[in-house]
C-alpha atoms as a PDB file:
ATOM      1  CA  UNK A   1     102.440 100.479 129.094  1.00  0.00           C
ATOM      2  CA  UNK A   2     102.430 102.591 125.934  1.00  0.00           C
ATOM      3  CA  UNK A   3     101.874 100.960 122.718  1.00  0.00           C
ATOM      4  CA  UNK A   4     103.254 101.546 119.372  1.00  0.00           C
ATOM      5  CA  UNK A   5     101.829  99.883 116.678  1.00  0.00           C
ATOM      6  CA  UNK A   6     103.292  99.894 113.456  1.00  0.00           C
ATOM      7  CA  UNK A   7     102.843  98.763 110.215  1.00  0.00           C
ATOM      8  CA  UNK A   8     105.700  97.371 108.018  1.00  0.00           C
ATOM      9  CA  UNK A   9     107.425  99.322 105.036  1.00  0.00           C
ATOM     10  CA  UNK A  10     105.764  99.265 101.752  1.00  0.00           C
ATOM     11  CA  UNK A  11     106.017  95.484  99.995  1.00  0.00           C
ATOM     12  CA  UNK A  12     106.084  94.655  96.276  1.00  0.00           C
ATOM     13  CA  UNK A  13     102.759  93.274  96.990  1.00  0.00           C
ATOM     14  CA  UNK A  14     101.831  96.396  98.638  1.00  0.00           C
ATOM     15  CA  UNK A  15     102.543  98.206  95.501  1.00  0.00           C
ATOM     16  CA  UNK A  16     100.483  95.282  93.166  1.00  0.00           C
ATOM     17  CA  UNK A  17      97.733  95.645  95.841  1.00  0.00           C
ATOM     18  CA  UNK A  18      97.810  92.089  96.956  1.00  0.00           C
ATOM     19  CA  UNK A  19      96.748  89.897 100.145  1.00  0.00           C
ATOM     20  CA  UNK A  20      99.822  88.501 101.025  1.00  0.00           C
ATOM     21  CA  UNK A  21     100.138  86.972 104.101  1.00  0.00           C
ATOM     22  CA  UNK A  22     101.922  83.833 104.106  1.00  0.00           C
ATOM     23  CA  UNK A  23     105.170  83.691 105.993  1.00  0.00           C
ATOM     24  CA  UNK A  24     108.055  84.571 105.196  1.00  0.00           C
ATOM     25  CA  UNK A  25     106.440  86.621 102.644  1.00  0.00           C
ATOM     26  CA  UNK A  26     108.307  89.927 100.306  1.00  0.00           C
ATOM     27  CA  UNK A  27     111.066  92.154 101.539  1.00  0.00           C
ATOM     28  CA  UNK A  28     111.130  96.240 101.024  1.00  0.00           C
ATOM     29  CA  UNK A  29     110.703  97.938  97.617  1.00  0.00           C
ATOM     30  CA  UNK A  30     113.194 100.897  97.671  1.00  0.00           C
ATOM     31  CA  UNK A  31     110.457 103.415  99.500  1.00  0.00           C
ATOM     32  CA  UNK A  32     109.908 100.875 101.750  1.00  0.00           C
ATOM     33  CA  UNK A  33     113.752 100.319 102.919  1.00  0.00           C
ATOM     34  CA  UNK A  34     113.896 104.010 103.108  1.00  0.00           C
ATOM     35  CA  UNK A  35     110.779 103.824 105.199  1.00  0.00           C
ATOM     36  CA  UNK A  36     112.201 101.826 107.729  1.00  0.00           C
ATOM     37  CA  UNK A  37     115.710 104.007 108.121  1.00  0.00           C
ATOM     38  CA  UNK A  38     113.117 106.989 108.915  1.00  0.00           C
ATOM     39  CA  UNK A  39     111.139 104.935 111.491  1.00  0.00           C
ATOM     40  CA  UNK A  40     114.042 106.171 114.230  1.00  0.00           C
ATOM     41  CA  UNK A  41     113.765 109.862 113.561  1.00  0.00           C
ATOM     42  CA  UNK A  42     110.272 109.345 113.256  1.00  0.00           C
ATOM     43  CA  UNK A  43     109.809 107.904 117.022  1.00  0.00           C
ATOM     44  CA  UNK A  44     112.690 109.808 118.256  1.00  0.00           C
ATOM     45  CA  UNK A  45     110.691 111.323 121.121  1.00  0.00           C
ATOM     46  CA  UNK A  46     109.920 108.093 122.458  1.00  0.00           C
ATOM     47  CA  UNK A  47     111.618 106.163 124.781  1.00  0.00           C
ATOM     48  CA  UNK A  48     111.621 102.917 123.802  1.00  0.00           C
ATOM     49  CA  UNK A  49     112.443  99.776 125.762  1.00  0.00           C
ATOM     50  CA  UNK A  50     111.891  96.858 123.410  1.00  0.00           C
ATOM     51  CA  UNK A  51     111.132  96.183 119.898  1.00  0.00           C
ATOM     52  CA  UNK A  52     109.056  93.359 119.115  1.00  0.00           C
ATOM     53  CA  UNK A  53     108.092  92.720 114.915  1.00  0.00           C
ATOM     54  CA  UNK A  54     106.095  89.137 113.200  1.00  0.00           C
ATOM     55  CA  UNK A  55     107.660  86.518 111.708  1.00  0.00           C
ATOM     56  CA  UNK A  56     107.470  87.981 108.409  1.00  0.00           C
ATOM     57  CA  UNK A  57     110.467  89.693 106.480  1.00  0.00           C
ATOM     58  CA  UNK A  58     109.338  92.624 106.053  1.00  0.00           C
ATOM     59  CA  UNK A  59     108.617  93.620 109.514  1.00  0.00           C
ATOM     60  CA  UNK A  60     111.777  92.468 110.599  1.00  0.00           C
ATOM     61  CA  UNK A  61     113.259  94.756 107.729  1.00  0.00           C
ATOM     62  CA  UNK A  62     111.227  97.334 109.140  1.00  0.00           C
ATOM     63  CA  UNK A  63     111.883  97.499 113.150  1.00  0.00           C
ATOM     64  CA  UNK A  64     115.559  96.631 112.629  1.00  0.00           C
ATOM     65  CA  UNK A  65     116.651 100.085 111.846  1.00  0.00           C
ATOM     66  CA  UNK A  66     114.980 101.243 115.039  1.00  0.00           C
ATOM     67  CA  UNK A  67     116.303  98.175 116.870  1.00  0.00           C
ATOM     68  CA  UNK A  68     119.912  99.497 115.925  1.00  0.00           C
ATOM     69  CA  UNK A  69     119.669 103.285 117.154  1.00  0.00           C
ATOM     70  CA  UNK A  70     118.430 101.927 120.244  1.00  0.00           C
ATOM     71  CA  UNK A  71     120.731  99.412 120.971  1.00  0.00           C
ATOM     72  CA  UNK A  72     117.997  96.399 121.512  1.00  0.00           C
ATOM     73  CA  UNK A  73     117.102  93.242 119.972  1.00  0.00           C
ATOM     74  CA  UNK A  74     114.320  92.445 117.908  1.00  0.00           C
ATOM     75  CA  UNK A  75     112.003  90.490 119.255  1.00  0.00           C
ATOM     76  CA  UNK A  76     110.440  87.855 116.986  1.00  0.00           C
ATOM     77  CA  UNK A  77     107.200  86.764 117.626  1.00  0.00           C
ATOM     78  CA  UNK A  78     104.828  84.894 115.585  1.00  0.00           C
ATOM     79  CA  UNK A  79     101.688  85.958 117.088  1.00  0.00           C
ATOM     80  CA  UNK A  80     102.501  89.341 115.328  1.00  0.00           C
ATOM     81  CA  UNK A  81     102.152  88.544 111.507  1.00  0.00           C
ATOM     82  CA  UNK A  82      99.813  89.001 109.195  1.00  0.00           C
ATOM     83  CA  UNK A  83      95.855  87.856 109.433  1.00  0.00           C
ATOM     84  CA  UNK A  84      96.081  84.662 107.498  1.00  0.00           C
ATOM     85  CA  UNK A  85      94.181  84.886 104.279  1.00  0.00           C
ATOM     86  CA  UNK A  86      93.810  81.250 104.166  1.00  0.00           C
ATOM     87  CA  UNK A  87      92.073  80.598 100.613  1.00  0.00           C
ATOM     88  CA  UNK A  88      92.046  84.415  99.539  1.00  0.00           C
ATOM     89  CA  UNK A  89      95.752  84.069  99.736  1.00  0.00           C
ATOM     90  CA  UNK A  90      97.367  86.365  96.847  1.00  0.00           C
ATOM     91  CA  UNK A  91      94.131  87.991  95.962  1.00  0.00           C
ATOM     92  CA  UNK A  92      93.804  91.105  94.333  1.00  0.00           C
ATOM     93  CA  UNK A  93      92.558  93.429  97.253  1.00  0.00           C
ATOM     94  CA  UNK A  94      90.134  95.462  95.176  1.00  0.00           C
ATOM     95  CA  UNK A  95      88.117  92.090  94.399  1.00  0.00           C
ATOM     96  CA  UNK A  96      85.114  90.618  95.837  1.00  0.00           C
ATOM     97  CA  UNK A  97      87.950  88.239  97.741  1.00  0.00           C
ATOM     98  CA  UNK A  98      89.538  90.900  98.811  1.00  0.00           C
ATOM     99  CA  UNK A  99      86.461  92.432 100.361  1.00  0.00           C
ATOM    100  CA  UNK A 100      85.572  89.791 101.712  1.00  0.00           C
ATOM    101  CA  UNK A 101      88.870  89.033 103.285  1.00  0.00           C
ATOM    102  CA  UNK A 102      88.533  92.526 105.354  1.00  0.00           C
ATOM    103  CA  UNK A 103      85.086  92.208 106.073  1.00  0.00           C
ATOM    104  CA  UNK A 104      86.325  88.773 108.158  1.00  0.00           C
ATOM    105  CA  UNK A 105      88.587  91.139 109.884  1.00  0.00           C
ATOM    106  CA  UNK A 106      86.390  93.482 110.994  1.00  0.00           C
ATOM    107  CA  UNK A 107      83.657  91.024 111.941  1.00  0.00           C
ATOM    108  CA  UNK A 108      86.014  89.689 114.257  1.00  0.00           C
ATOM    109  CA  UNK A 109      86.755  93.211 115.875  1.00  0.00           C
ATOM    110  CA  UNK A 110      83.258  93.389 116.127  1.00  0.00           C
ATOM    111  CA  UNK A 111      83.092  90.271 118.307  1.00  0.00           C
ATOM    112  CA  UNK A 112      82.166  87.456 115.575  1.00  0.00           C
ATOM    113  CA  UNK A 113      85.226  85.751 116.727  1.00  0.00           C
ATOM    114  CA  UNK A 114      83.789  82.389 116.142  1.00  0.00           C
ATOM    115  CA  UNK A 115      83.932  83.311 111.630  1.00  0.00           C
ATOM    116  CA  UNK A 116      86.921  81.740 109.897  1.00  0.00           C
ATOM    117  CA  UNK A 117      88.401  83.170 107.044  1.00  0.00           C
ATOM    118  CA  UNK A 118      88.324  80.991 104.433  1.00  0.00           C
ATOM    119  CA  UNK A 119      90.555  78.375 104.465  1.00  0.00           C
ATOM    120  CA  UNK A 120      92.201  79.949 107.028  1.00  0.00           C
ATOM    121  CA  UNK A 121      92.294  80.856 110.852  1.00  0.00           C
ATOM    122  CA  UNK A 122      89.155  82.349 113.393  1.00  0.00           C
ATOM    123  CA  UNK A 123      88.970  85.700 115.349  1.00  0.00           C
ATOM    124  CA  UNK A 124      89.560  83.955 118.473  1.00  0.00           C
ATOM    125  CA  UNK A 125      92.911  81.933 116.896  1.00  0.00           C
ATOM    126  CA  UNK A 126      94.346  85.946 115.526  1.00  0.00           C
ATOM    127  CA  UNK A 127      93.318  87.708 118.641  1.00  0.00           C
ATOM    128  CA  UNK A 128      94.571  85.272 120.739  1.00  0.00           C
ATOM    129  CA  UNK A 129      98.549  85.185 119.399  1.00  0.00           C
ATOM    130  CA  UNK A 130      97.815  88.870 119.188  1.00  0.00           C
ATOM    131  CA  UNK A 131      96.807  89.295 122.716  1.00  0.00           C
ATOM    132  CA  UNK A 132      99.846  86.479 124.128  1.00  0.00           C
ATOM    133  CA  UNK A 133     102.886  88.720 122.361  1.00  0.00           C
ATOM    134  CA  UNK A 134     100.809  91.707 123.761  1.00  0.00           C
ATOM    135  CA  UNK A 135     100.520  90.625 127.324  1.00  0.00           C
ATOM    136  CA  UNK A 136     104.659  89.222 127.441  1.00  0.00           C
ATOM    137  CA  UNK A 137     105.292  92.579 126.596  1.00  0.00           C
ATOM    138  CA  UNK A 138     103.043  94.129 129.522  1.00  0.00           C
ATOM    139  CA  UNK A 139     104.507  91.634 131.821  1.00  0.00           C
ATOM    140  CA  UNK A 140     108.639  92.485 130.768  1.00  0.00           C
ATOM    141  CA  UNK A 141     107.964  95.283 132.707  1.00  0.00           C
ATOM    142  CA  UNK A 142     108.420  97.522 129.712  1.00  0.00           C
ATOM    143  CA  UNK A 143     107.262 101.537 129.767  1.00  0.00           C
ATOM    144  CA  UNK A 144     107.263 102.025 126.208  1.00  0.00           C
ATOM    145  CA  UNK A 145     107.061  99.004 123.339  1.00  0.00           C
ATOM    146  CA  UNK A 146     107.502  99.298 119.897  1.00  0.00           C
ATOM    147  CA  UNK A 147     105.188  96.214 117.679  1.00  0.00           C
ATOM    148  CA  UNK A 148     105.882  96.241 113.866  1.00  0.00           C
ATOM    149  CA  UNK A 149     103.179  94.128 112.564  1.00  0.00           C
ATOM    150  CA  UNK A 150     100.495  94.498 109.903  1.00  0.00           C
ATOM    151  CA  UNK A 151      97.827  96.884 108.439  1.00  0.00           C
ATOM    152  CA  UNK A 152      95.200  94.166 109.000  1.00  0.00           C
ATOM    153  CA  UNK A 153      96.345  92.906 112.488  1.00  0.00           C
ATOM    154  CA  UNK A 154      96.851  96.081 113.967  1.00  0.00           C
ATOM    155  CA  UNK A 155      93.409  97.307 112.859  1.00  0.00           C
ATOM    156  CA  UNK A 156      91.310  94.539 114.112  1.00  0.00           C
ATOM    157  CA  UNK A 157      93.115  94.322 117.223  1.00  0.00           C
ATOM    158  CA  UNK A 158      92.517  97.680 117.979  1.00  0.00           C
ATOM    159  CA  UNK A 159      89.209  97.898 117.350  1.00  0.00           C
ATOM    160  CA  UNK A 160      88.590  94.969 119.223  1.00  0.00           C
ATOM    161  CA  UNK A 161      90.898  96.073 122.352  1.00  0.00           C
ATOM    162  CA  UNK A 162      90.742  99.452 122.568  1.00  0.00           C
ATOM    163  CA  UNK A 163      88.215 101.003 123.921  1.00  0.00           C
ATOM    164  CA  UNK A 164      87.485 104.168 122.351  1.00  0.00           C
ATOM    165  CA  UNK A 165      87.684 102.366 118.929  1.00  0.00           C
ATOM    166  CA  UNK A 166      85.164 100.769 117.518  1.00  0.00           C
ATOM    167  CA  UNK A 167      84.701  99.334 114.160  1.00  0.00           C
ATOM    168  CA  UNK A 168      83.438 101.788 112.103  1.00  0.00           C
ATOM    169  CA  UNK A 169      86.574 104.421 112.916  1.00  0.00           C
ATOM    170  CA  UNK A 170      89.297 101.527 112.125  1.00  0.00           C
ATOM    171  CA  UNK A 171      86.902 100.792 109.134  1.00  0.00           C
ATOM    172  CA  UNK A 172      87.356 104.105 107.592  1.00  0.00           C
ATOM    173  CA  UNK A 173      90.807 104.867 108.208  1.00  0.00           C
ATOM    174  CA  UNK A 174      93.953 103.639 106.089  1.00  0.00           C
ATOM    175  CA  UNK A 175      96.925 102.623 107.761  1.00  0.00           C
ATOM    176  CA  UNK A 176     100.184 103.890 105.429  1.00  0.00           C
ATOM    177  CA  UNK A 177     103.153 101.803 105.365  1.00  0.00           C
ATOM    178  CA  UNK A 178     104.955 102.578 108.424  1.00  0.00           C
ATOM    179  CA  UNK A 179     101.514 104.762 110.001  1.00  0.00           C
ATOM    180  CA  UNK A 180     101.993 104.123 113.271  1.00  0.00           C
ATOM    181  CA  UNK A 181      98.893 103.594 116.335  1.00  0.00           C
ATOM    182  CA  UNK A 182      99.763 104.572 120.127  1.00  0.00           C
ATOM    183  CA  UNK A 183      98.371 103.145 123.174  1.00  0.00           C
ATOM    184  CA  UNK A 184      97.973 103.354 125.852  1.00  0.00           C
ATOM    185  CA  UNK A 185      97.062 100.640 128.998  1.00  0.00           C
ATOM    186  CA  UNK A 186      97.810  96.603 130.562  1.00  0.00           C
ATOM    187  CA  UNK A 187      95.622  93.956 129.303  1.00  0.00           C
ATOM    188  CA  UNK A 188      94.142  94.163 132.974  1.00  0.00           C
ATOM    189  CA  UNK A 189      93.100  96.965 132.716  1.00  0.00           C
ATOM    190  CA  UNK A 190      92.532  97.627 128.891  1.00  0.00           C
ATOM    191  CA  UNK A 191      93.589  99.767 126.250  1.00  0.00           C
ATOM    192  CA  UNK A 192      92.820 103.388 125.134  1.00  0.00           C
ATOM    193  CA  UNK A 193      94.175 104.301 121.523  1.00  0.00           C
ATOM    194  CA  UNK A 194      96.002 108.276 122.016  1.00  0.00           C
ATOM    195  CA  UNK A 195      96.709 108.826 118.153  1.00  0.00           C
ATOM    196  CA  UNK A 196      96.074 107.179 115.107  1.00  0.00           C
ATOM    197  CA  UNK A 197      98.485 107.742 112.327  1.00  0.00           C
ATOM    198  CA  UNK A 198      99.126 110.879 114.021  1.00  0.00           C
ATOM    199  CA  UNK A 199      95.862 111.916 114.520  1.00  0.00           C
ATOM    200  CA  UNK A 200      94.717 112.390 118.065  1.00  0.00           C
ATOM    201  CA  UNK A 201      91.517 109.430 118.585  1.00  0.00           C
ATOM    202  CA  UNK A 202      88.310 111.005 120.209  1.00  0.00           C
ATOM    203  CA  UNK A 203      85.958 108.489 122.002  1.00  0.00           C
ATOM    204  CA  UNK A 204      83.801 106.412 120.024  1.00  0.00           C
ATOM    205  CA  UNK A 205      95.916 105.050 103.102  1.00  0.00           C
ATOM    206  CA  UNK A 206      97.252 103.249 100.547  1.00  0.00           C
ATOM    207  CA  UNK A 207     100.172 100.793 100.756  1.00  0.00           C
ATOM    208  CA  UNK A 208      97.936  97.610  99.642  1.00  0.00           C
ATOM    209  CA  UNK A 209      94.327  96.215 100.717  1.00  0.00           C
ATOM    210  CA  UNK A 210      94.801  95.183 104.957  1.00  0.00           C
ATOM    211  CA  UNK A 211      95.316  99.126 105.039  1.00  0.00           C
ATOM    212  CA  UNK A 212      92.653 100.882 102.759  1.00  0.00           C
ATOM    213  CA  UNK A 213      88.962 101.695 104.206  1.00  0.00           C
ATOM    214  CA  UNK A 214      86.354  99.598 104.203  1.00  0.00           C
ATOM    215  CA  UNK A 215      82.420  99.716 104.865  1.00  0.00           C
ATOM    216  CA  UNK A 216      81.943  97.990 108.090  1.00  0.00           C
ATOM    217  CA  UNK A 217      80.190  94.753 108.449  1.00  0.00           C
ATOM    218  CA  UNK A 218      75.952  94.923 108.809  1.00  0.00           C
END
């Protein structure tokens, strides 16, 4: 199966830099509406069969452009959305919380699965829905899927999945609003990351905090 990750258009939180993860959560500004109606020229070399985004507005904003030039539903699923900030919830991301928040994240990818964000859920709780909406989607017998999720979510789960990316590349490279990660592999069989934001990933940006770099936990 290949794997497109992609994060949601750009948020009014995105633009006040905050963590805001509770569903339903913002829409679009105006960049990131026009975001979304470029995602289909964007991936028009791909063929997609299915379009999956969270439970949160914006990603459902986001893939329904696509959605409509191919002719397919979106595909709600919760285990897409956002890494729950729990307590950090609405945090400025250039704060101690906010650090903290994606230092959590990270330490999951890293295989501390067991740490719960504050307040909110564990490693093994995110990578779990993660890995469920991941897995339908390898068993629909789909060649190419489209997931429109988060800067945080997709990040972790990468690092934590794939297997020529580790923590410290995810760590040190922003995911734009609407930068999109490709994949390829089952859950079988595992995951190798092809490009990242359209960079080409060797073996081991802005838009708000869950997709700015951050130093990697000890």
């Amino acid at each position: 199966m290949r794997l497109l990750l992609v994060r949601h258009g750009q948020t009014p939180s995105n633009v006040e830099f905050l963590l805001d993860t509770a569903v339903p959560g913002p829409g679009l500004t105006t960049l990131g509406t026009r975001q979304a109606a470029a995602l289909p020229a964007v991936l028009a070399g791909e063929d997609v069969d299915a379009v999956y985004a969270s439970t949160l507005t914006r990603t459902r904003l986001t893939a329904a452009p696509l959605a409509h030039t191919r002719g397919l539903e979106v595909l709600v699923r919760d285990g897409l959305r956002e890494l729950s900030a729990g307590d950090l919830e609405m945090a400025p991301g250039r704060s101690a919380q906010g650090e903290l928040y994606m230092r959590t994240v990270f330490a999951w990818a890293a295989g501390d699965t067991a740490l719960r964000m504050p307040g909110g859920e564990s490693g093994e709780e995110a990578l779990a829905r993660f890995d469920q909406v991941v897995a339908e989607a390898a068993g629909s017998g789909a060649g190419t899927v489209v997931m429109v999720s988060h800067g945080a979510a997709i990040r972790m789960w990468t690092a934590a999945r794939a297997a020529n990316v580790d923590v410290p590349y995810a760590a040190a490279r922003p995911l734009e609003n609407t930068g999109v990660v490709v994949l390829d592999g089952t859950p079988a069989d595992g995951f190798k990351a092809l490009t990242w934001a359209g960079a080409t990933v060797l073996p081991s940006g802005e838009g708000g905090p869950t997709g700015e770099p951050v130093n990697p936990p000890n």
